[in-house]
Protein backbone atom coordinates (compact mmCIF):
# COMPACT_ATOMS: atom_id res chain seq x y z
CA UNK A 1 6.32 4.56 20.02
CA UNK A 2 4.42 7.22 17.74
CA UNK A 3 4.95 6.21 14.02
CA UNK A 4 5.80 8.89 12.04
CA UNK A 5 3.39 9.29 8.96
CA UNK A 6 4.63 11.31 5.64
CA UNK A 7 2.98 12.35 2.31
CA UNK A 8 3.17 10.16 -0.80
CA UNK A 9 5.52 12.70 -2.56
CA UNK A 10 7.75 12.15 0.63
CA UNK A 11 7.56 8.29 0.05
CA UNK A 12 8.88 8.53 -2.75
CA UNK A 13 12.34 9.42 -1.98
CA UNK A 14 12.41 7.37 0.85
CA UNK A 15 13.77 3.71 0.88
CA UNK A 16 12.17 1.90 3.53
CA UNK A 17 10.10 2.36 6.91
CA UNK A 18 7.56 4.06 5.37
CA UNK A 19 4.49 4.91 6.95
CA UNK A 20 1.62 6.81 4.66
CA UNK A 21 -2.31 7.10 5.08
CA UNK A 22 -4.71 7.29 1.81
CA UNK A 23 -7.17 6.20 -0.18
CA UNK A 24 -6.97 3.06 -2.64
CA UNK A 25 -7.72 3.78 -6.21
CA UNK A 26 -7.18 1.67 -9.32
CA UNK A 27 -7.18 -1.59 -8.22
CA UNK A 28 -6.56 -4.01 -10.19
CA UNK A 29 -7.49 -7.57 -11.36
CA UNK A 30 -5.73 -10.26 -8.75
CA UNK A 31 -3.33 -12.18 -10.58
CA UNK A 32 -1.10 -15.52 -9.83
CA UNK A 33 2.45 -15.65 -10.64
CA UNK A 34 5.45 -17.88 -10.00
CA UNK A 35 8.14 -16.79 -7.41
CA UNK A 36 10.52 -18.69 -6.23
CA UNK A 37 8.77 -19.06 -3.63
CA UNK A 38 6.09 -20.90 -5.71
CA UNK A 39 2.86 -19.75 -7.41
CA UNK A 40 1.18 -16.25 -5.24
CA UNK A 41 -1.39 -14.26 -5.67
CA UNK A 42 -0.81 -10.74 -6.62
CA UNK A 43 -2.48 -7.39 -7.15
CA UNK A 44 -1.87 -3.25 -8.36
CA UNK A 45 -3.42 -0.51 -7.16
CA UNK A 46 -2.42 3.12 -5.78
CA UNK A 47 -2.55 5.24 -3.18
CA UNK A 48 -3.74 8.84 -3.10
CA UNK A 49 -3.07 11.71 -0.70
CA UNK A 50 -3.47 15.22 -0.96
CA UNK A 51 0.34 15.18 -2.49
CA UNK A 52 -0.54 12.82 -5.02
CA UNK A 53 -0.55 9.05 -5.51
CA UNK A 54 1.91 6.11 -5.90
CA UNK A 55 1.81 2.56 -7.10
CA UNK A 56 1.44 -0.37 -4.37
CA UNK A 57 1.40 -3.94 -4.86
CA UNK A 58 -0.27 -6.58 -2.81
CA UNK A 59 0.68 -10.31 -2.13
CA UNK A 60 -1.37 -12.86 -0.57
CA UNK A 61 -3.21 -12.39 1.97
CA UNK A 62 -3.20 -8.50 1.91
CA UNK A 63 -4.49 -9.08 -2.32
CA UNK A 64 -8.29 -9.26 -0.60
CA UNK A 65 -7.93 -6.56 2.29
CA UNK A 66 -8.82 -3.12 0.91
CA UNK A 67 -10.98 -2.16 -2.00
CA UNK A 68 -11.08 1.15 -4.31
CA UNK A 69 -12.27 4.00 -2.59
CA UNK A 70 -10.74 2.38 1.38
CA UNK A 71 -9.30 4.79 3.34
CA UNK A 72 -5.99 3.11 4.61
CA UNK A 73 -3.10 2.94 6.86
CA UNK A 74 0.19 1.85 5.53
CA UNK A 75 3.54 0.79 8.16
CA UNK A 76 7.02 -0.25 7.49
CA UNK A 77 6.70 -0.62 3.57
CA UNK A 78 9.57 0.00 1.36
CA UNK A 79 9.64 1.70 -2.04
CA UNK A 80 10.98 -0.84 -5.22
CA UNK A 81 11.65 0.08 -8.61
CA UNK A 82 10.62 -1.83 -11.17
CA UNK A 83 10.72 -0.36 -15.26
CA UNK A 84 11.15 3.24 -13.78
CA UNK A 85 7.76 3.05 -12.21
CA UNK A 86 8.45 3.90 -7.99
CA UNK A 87 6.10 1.76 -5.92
CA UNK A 88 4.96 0.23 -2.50
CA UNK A 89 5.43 -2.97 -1.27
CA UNK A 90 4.76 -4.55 2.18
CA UNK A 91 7.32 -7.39 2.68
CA UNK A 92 7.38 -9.16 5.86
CA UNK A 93 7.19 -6.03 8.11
CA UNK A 94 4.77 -3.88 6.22
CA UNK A 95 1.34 -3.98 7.16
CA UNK A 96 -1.68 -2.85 5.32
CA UNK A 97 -5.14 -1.89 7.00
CA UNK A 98 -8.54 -0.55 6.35
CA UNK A 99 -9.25 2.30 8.58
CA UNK A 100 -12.95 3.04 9.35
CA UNK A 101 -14.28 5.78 10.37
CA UNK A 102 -17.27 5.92 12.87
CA UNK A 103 -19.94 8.79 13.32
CA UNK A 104 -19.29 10.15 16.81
CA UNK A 105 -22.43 9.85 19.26
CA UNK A 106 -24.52 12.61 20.58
């Protein structure tokens, strides 16, 4: 099945299944807080595009997989809204990873 891939601006009016490619920028500090679920490890950052860019936030073990300036692929998030601010998350389907691009051989 071909995922369909849309621009940040796009995400943003979308609720969930959301597939976008960019760059990470911004990221923050990891933190811990307390869920319910018990004490987790959580980070900000954003994503750019050429459309623009858009809060994400990473739990666990996705907190160490990209750094500022990764180019990344992004499937099955969802958008949340917390204090007006639009952003990212992965949940248990999303998946965040770090795509690298090789120099093609002669």
């Amino acid at each position: 099945m071909v995922k369909k891939f849309v621009f940040v601006k796009e995400a943003e009016t979308l609720e969930k299944g959301i597939n976008v490619m960019g760059v990470i920028e911004e990221k923050m500090q990891p933190r811990r807080v307390t869920t319910k679920f018990g004490e987790k490890a959580v980070v900000d950052a954003k994503v750019r595009d050429q459309s623009g860019t858009i809060k994400i936030t990473l739990w666990e073990d996705s907190v160490d997989l990209v750094n500022n300036g990764d180019f990344v692929k992004i499937d099955g998030a969802y958008i949340n809204e917390y204090n007006g601010t639009k952003s990212l998350n992965l949940g248990k389907f999303g998946n965040i990873e770090k795509v690298v691009f090789s120099e093609g051989t002669e």
